[in-house]
Protein backbone atom coordinates (compact mmCIF):
# COMPACT_ATOMS: atom_id res chain seq x y z
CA UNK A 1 127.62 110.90 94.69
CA UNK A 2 126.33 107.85 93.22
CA UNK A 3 123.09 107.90 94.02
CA UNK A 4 122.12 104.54 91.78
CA UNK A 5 124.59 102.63 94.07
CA UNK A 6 123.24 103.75 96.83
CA UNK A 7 119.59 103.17 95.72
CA UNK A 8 120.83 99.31 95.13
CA UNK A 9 122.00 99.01 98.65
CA UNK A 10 119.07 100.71 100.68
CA UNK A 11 115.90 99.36 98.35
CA UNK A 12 116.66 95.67 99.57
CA UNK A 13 117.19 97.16 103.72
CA UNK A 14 114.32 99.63 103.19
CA UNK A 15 111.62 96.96 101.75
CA UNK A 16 112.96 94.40 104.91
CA UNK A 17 111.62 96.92 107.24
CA UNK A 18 108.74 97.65 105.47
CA UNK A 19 109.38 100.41 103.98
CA UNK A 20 109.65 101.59 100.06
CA UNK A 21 111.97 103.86 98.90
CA UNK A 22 109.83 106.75 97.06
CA UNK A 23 113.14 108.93 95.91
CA UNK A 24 116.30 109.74 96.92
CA UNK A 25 117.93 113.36 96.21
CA UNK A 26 121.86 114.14 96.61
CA UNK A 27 123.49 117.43 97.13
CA UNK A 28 126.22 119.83 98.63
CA UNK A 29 125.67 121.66 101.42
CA UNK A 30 128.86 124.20 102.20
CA UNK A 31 131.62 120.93 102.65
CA UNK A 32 129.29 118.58 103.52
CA UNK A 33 127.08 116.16 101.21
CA UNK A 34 123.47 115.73 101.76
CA UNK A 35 121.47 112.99 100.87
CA UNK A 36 117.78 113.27 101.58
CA UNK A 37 116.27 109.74 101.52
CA UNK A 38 112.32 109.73 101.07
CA UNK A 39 110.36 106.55 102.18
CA UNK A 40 106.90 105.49 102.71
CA UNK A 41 104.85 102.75 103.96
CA UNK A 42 100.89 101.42 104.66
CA UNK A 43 100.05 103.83 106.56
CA UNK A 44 102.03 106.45 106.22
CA UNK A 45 105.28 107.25 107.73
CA UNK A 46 105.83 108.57 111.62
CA UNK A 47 108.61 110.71 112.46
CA UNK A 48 110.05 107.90 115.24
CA UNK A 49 110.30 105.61 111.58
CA UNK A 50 112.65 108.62 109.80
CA UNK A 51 114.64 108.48 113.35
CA UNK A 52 114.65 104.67 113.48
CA UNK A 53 115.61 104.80 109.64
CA UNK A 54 118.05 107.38 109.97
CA UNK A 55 120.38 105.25 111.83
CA UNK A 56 119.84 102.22 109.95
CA UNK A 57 120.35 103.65 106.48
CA UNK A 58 123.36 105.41 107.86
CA UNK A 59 124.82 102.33 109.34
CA UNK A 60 124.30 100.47 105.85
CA UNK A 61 125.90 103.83 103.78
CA UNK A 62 129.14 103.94 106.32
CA UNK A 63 129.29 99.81 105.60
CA UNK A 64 129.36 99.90 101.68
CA UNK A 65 131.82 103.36 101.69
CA UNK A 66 129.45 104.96 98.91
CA UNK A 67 129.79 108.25 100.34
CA UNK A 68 133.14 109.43 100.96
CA UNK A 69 133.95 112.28 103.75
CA UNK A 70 131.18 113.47 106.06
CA UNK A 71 127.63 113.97 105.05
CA UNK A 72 124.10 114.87 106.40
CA UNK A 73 121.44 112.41 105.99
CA UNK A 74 118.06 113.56 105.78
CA UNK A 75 115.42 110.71 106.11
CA UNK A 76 111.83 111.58 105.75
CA UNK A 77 108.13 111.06 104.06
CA UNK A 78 107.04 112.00 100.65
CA UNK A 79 105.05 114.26 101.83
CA UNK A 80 101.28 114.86 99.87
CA UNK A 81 102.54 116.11 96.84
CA UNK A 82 104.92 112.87 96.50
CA UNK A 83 107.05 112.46 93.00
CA UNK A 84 105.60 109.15 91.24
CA UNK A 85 108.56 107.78 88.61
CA UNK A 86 108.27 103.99 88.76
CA UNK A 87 105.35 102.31 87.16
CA UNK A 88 103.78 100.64 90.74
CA UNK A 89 103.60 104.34 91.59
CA UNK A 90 101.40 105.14 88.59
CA UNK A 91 99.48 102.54 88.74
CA UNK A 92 98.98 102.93 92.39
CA UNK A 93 97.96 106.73 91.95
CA UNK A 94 95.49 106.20 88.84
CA UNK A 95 92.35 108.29 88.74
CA UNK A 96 94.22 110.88 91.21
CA UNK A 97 95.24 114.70 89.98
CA UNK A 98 98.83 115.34 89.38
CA UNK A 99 101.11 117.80 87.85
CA UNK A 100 103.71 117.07 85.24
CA UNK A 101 107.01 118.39 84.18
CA UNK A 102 108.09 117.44 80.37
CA UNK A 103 111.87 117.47 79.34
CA UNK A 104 110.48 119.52 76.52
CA UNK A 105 107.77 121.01 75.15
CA UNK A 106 104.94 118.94 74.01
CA UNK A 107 104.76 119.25 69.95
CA UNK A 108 100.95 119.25 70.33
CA UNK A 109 100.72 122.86 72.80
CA UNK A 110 104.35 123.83 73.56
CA UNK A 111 103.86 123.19 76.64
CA UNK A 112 106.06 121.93 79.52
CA UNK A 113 103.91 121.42 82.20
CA UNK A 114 100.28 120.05 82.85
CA UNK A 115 97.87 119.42 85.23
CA UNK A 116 95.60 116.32 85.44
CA UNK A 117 94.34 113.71 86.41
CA UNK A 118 95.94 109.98 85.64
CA UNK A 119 94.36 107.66 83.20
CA UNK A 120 96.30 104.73 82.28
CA UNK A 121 99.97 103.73 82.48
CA UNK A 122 100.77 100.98 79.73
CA UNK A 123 104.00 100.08 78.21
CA UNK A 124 106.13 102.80 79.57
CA UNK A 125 103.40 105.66 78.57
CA UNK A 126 101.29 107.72 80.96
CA UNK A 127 98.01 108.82 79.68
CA UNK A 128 97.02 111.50 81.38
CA UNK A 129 93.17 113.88 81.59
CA UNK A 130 93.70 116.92 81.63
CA UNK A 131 90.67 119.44 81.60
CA UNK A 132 88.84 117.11 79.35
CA UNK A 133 92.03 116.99 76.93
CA UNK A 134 93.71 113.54 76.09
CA UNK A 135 98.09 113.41 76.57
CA UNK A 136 100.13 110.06 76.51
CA UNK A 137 103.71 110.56 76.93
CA UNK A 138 106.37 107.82 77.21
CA UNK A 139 108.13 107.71 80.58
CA UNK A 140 111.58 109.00 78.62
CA UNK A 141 109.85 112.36 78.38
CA UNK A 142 108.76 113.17 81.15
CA UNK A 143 110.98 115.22 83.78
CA UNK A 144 109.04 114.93 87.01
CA UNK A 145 105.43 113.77 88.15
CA UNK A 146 103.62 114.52 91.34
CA UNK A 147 100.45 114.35 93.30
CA UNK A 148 98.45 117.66 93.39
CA UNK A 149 95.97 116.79 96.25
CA UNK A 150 93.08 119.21 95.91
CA UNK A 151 92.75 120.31 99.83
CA UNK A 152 89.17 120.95 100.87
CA UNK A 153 89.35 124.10 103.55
């Protein structure tokens, strides 16, 4: 599953109806492929605008032939702990708390993972807060980023 060429053909139909495309995730599932398509908008995203999408994006896969033999498409919102990779996402998300996944283990802790709060993003390097301590990591080494909402009870 090619899921750059598939990115190319649904950011250009997703942003036309409004929509951005947050991430997109391929996978088997027993003989069938699944390809879980995450979107958002101003707003937020209702679950008739995953159905509406759902047969849009479909339509638009079956057209270009980028997934051969049957597959389950799974359209639906980021969700509050959303994965931030491109750099509107960072920007967007400053001053918010999020954890972090490195590809490997910072040389300044051995650490992987981290917990904090977003600074800056410049020139391809997130600067992050974290308990008071200063990180800045280019994008290439980072693994995975997401929101960590704290949820008042």
């Amino acid at each position: 599953m090619d899921l750059t060429a598939i990115e190319n053909v649904l950011e250009a139909l997703l942003q036309q109806e409004g929509f951005e495309l947050v991430d997109i995730r391929g996978g088997q599932g027993g003989r069938r492929q699944i390809l879980q398509i995450f979107v958002d908008k101003e707003g937020g995203v209702r679950l008739g605008d995953c159905e509406y999408l759902s047969h849009r994006v479909g339509a638009a896969l079956d057209a270009a032939e980028l997934l051969p033999g049957p597959y389950e498409l799974e359209v639906s919102s980021p969700g509050l702990n959303r994965i931030l990779k491109k750099e509107k996402d960072f920007l967007r998300y400053a001053g918010q708390r999020v954890k972090l996944h490195l590809k490997f283990k910072s040389p300044e802790n051995g650490q992987h993972n981290f917990r904090g709060v977003i600074e800056a993003f410049e020139n391809g390097v997130l600067r992050l807060n974290c308990a008071g301590e200063q990180y800045a990591w280019p994008l290439e080494q980072i693994k995975e980023v997401r929101l960590d909402p704290e949820i008042q009870v």
